[in-house]
Protein backbone atom coordinates (compact mmCIF):
# COMPACT_ATOMS: atom_id res chain seq x y z
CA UNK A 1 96.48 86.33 83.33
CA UNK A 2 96.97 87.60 79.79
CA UNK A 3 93.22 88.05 79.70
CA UNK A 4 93.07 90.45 82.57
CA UNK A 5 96.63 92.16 80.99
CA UNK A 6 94.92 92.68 77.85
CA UNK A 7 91.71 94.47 79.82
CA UNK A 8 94.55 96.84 81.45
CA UNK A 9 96.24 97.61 78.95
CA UNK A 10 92.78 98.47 77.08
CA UNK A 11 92.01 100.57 79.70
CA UNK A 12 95.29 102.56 80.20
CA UNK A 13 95.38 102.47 75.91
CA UNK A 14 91.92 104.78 76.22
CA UNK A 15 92.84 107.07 79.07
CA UNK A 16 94.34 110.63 78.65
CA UNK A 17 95.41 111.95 81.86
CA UNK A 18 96.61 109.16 84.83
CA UNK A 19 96.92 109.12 88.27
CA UNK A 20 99.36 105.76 89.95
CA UNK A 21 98.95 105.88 93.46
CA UNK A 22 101.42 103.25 95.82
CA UNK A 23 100.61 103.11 99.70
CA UNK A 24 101.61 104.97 103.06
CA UNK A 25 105.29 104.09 104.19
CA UNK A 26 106.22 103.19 100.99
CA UNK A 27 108.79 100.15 100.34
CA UNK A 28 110.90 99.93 97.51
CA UNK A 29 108.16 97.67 94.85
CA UNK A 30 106.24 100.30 95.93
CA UNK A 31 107.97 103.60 94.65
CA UNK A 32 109.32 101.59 91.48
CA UNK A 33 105.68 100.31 90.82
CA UNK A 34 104.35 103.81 90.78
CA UNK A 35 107.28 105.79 89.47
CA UNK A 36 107.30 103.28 86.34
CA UNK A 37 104.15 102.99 85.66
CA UNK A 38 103.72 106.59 85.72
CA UNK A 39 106.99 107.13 82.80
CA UNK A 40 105.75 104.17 81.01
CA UNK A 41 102.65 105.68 80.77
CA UNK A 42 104.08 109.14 79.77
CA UNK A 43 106.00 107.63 76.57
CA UNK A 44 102.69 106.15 75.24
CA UNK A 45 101.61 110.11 75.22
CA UNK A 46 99.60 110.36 78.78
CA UNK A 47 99.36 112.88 80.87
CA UNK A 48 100.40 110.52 83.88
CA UNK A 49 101.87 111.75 87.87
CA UNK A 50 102.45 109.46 90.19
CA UNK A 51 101.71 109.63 94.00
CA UNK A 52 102.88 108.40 97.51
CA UNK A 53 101.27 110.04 100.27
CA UNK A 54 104.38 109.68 102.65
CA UNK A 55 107.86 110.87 102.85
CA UNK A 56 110.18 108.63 100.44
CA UNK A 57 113.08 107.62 102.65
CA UNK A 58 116.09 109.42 101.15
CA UNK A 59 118.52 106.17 100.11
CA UNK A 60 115.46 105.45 97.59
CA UNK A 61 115.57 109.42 96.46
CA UNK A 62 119.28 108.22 94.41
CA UNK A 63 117.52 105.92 92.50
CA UNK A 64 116.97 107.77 89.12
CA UNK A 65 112.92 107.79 88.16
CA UNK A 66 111.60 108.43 91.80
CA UNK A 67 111.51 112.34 91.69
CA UNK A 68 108.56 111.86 89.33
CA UNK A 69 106.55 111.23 92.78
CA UNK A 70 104.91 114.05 94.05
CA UNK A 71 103.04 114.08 97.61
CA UNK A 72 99.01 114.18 98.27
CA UNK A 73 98.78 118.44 98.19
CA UNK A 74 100.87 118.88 95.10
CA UNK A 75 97.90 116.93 93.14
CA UNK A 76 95.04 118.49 94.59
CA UNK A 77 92.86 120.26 91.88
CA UNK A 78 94.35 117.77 89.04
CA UNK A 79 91.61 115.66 87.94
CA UNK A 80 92.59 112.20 86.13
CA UNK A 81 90.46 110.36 83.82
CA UNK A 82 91.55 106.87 84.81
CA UNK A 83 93.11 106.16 88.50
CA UNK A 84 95.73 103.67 89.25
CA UNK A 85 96.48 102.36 92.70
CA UNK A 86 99.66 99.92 92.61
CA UNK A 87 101.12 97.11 95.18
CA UNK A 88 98.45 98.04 97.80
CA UNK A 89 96.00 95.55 99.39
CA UNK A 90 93.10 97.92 100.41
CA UNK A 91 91.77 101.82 100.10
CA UNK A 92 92.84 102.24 103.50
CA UNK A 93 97.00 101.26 102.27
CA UNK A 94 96.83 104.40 100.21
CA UNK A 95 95.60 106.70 103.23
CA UNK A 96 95.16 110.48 102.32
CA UNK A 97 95.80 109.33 98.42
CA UNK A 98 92.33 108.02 98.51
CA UNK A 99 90.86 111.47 98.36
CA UNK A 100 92.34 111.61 94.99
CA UNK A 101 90.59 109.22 93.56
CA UNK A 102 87.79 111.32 91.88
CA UNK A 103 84.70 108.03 92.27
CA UNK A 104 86.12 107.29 95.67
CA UNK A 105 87.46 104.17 94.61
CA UNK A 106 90.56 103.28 91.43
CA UNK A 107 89.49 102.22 88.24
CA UNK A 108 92.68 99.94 87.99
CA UNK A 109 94.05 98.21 91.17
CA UNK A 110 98.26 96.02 90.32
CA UNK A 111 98.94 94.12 93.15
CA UNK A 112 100.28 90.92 94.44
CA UNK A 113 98.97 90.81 97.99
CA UNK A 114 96.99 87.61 99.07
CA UNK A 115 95.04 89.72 101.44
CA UNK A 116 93.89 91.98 98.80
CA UNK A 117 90.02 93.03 99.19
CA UNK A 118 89.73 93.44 95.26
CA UNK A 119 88.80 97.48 95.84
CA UNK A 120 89.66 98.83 92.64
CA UNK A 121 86.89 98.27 89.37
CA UNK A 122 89.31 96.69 87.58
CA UNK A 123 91.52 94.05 89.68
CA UNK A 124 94.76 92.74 88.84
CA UNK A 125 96.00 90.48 91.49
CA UNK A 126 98.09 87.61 91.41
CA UNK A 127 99.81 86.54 94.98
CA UNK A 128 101.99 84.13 92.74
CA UNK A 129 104.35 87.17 91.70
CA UNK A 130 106.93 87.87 94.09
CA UNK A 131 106.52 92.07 93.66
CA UNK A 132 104.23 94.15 91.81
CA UNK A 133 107.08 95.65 89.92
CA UNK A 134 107.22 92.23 88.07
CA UNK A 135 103.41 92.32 87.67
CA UNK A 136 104.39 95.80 85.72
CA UNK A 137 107.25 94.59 83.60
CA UNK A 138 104.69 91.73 82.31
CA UNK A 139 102.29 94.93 81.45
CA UNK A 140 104.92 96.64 79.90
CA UNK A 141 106.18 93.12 77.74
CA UNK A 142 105.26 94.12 74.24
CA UNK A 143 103.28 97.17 74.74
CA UNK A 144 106.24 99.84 76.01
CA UNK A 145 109.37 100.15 74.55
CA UNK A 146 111.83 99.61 77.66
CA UNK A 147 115.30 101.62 78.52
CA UNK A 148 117.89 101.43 81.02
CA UNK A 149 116.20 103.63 82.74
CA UNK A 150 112.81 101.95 83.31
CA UNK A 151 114.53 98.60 83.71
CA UNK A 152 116.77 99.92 86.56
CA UNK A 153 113.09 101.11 88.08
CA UNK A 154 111.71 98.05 87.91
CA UNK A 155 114.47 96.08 89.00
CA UNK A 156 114.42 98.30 92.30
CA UNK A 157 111.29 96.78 93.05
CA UNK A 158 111.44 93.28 91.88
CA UNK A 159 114.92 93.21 94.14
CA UNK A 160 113.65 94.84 97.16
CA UNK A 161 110.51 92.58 97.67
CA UNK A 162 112.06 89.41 97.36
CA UNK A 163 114.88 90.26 99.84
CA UNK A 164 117.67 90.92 96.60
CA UNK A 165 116.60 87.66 95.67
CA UNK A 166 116.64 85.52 98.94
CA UNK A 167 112.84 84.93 99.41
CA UNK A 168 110.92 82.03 98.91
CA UNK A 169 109.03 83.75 96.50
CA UNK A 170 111.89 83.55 94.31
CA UNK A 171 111.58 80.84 91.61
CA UNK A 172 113.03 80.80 87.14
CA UNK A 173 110.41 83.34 86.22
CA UNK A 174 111.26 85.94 88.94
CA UNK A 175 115.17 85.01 87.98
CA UNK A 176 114.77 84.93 84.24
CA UNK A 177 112.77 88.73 84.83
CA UNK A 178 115.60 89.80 86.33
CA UNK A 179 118.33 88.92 84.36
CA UNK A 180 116.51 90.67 81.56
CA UNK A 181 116.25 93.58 83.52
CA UNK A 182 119.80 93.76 83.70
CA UNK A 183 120.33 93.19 80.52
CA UNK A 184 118.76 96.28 78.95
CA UNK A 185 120.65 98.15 81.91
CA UNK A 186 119.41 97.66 85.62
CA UNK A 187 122.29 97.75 88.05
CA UNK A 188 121.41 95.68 90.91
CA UNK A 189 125.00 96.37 92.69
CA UNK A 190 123.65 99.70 92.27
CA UNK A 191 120.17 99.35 93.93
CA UNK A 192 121.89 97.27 96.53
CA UNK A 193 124.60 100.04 97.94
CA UNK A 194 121.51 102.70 98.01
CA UNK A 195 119.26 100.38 99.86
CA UNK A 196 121.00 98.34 101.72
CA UNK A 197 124.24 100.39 102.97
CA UNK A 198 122.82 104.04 104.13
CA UNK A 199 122.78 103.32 107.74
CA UNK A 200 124.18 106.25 109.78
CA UNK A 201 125.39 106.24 113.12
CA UNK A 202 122.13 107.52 114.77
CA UNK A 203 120.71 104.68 113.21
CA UNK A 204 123.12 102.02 114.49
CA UNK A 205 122.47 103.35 117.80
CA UNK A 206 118.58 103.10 117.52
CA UNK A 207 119.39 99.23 116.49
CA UNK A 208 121.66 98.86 120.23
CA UNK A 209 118.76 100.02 121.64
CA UNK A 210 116.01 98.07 119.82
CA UNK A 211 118.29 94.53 120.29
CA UNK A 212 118.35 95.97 124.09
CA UNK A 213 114.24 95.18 124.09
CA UNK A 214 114.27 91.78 122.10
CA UNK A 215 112.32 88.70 124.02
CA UNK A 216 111.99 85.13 122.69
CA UNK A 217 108.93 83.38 123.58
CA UNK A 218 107.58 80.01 122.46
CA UNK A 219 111.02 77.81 123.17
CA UNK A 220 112.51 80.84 120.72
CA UNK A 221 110.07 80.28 117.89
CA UNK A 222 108.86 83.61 118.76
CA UNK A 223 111.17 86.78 118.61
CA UNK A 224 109.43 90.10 119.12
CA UNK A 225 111.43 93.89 120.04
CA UNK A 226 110.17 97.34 119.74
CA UNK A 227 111.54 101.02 118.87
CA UNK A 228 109.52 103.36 121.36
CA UNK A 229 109.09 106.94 120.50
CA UNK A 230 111.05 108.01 122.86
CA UNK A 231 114.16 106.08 121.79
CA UNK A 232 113.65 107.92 118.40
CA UNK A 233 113.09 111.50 119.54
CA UNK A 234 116.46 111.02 121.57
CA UNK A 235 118.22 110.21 118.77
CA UNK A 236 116.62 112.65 116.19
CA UNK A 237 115.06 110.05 114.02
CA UNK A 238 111.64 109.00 112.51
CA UNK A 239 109.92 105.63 112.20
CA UNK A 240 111.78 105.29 108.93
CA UNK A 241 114.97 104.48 110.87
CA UNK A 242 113.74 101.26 112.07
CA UNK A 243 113.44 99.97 108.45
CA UNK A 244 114.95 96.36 108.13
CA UNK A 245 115.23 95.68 111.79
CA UNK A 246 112.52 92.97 111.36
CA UNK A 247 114.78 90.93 109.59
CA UNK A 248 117.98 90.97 112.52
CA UNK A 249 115.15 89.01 114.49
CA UNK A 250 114.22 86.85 111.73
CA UNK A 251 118.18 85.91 111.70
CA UNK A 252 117.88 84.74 114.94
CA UNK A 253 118.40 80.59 114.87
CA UNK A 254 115.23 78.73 115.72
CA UNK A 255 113.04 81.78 115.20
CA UNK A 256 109.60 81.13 113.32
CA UNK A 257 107.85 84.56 113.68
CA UNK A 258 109.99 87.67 114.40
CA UNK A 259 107.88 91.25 115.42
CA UNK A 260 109.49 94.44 115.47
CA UNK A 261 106.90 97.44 116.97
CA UNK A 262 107.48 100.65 115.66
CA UNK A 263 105.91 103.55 117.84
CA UNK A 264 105.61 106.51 115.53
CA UNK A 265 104.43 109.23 115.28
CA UNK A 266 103.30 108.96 119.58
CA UNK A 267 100.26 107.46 119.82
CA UNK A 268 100.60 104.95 116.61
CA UNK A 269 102.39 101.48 116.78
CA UNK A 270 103.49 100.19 113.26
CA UNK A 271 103.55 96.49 113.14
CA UNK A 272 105.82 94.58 111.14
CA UNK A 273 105.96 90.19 110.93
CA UNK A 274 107.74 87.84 109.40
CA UNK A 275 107.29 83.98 109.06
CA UNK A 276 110.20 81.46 107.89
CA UNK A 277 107.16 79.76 106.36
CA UNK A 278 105.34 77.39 109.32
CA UNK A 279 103.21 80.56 109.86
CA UNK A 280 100.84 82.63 108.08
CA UNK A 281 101.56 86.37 109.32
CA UNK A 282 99.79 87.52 106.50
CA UNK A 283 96.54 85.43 107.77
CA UNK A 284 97.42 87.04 111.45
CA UNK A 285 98.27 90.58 110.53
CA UNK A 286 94.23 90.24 108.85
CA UNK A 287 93.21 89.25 111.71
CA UNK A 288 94.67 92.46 113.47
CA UNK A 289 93.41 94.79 110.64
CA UNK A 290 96.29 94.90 108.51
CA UNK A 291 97.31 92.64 105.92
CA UNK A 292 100.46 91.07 103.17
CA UNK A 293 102.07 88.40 102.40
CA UNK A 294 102.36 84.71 104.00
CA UNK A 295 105.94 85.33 105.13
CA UNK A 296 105.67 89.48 105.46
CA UNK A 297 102.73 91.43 106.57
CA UNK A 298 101.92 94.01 109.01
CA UNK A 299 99.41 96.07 110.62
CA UNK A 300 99.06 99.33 112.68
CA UNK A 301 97.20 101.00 115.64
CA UNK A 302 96.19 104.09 116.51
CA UNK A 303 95.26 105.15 120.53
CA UNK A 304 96.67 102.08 121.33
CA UNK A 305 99.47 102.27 124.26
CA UNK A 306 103.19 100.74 122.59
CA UNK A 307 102.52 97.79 126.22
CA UNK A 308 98.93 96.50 124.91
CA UNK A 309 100.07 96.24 121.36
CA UNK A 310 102.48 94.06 122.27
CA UNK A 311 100.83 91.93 124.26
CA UNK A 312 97.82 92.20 121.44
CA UNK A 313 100.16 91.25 118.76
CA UNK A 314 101.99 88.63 120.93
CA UNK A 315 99.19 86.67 122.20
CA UNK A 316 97.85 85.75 118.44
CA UNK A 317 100.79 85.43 117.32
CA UNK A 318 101.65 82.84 119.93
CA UNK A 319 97.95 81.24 119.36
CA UNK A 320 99.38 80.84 115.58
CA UNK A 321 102.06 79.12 116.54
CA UNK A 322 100.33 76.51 119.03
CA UNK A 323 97.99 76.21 116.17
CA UNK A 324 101.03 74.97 113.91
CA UNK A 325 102.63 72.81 116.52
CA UNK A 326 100.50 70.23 116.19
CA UNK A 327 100.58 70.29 111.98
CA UNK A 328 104.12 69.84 112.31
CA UNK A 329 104.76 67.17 114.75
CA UNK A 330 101.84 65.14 112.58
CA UNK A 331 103.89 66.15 109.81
C-alpha cells in the first residue's frame, strides 16, 4: 500500500491542472472524496476542480468544502493534465463525467470497491478500507498540511460509509482515523444533524407509502419494497427522497437481504441491497450489472418496467440465499 501511495502522490506531485471526478447519485464518501481531494490538491499549488455529474442532495450542500463541486457543463472546454476519478468502481459510475476525461479513461482511479474493474492507468484500490475518504486521509498523511476544514471533509465521508460508525467495516484503524479527524476539528455531531435529520414531511409521507409496498420472502430473510414514480411525482419529490430507506428494511428482525427499488426518473429503476453479512450483494448486484460492497451494492435499469425488476432482482437474490442455506446449516 505505501508503494502504490508513493506512485500517487508522484503523479499528483508532477501534475499542474486536476480534474477529481466521484460518481452519479453521489453519497456522502463520495462528495468528501472529491471535494478534498480537489482543496488538498489546490494548497500544494494545482489548478484542481472537482466534479459530480448529479445534483448534490441539499443536507450535504451545509457541509463547508462541497461548493467547490461544479456539474459536467460548467467544465466543458477545461482541459486537465492529470484526471482523477474517486470512490467509483467502473467508467460507467461516473456517467456523463467520463466525457471529461481527455484519453477516455483516468490516469488515477481511489477507490475501495471489491467490484472494481481496475479502469483507471493508475489503480488504487483496497476493499479493506471502509470509505475512500480514509483511502484519502492516508494520501494526505505527511504530504498535505491538514485543517479543520479538510478534516471535517473527510470525516463526512469516512462517517457516512460506515453507517456513523456502525458497519462491519469498522475496526481500530477506521476508529483511530477518526478520532484524529476530530481532533484537528471534524464535528461529527455536526455531519450527523445535516445527514441524518433533514427529513421533511413530504418525505415522511413517501416512507408511509414505501413501508405500504414492503414483502418478506424467504421465511423473512428476504425484505424487498419499492418507491414508484408515481408515488414521487404526487408528492413533489425526486429519487433523492428515498435515500436511507434501504436501511428501515434492513432493521427488520430476521432480515438477511433488504431491497428498496427506486423508479426514477420513469423508465429507470435504481437498485439498492444490503446484506447483514450471510450474503454477498455486492457479488449479486455484479451479476445484475452493477456493483459495491459485500454488505451494500446496487445496480440500475433502464427500459425495464418497475414489475420485472422486481421480480429480476428478487429471483437472484432469493437463488443467493438458497445458495447460503446450506453453508450455514453445515456451519
Amino acid at each position: 500500500m505505501d508503494d502504490r501511495l508513493a506512485r500517487v502522490r508522484a503523479r499528483l506531485s508532477a501534475a499542474q491542472k486536476v480534474l477529481v471526478v466521484g460518481h452519479v447519485r453521489p453519497d456522502g464518501d463520495a462528495i468528501s472524496s472529491s471535494a478534498a481531494l480537489a482543496l488538498m490538491l489546490r494548497r500544494l499549488g494545482k489548478e484542481a476542480r472537482a466534479c459530480i455529474p448529479d445534483r448534490i442532495p441539499c443536507y450535504f450542500r451545509e457541509i463547508p468544502g462541497v461548493e467547490v463541486i461544479e456539474g459536467v457543463d460548467a467544465l466543458r472546454g477545461w482541459h486537465p493534465d492529470t484526471t482523477v476519478v474517486v470512490d467509483s468502481g467502473s467508467l460507467e459510475r461516473i456517467g456523463p463525467a467520463a466525457e471529461l476525461l481527455p484519453t477516455g479513461k483516468p490516469d488515477i482511479v481511489l477507490d475501495h470497491h471489491a467490484t472494481n474493474t481496475g479502469f483507471g492507468v493508475l489503480n488504487l484500490c483496497d476493499p479493506s478500507y471502509p470509505a475512500t475518504s480514509l483511502l484519502i486521509y492516508r494520501l494526505a498523511k505527511g504530504w498535505v498540511p491538514l485543517d479543520r476544514h479538510l478534516a471535517h471533509l473527510l470525516l463526512l465521508g469516512l462517517a457516512t460509509d460506515t453507517g456513523f460508525f456502525k458497519y462491519a467495516s469498522v475496526d481500530a484503524r477506521t476508529l483511530h482515523a477518526a478520532g484524529e479527524l476530530v481532533a484537528l476539528g471534524g464535528d461529527l455531531a455536526g455531519i450527523a444533524a445535516a445527514v441524518l435529520e433533514h427529513r421533511s414531511l413530504a418525505e415522511l409521507k413517501l416512507l408511509q407509502k414505501m413501508l405500504g409496498t414492503v414483502t418478506l420472502e424467504a421465511e423473512g430473510k428476504l425484505a424487498w419494497g419499492y418507491v414508484s414514480a408515481d408515488m414521487l411525482r404526487s408528492l413533489g419529490l425526486d429519487q433523492q427522497a428515498s435515500e436511507g430507506f434501504v436501511g428501515e428494511l434492513r432493521n427488520l428482525r430476521g432480515v438477511e437481504v433488504a431491497i428498496l427499488f427506486t423508479e426514477w426518473p420513469p423508465g429507470e429503476v435504481h437498485v439498492s441491497l444490503r446484506s447483514k453479512g450471510g450474503v454477498d450483494v455486492a457479488e449479486l448486484a455484479a451479476r445484475l450489472g452493477g456493483g459495491g460492497h459485500p454488505r451494500a451494492a446496487g445496480c440500475s435499469f433502464r427500459g425495464l418496467p418497475l414489475p420485472q425488476a422486481i421480480a429480476r432482482v428478487t429471483q437472484a437474490a432469493l437463488a443467493a440465499l438458497a445458495r447460503e442455506s446450506p453453508r450455514s446449516r453445515q456451519g
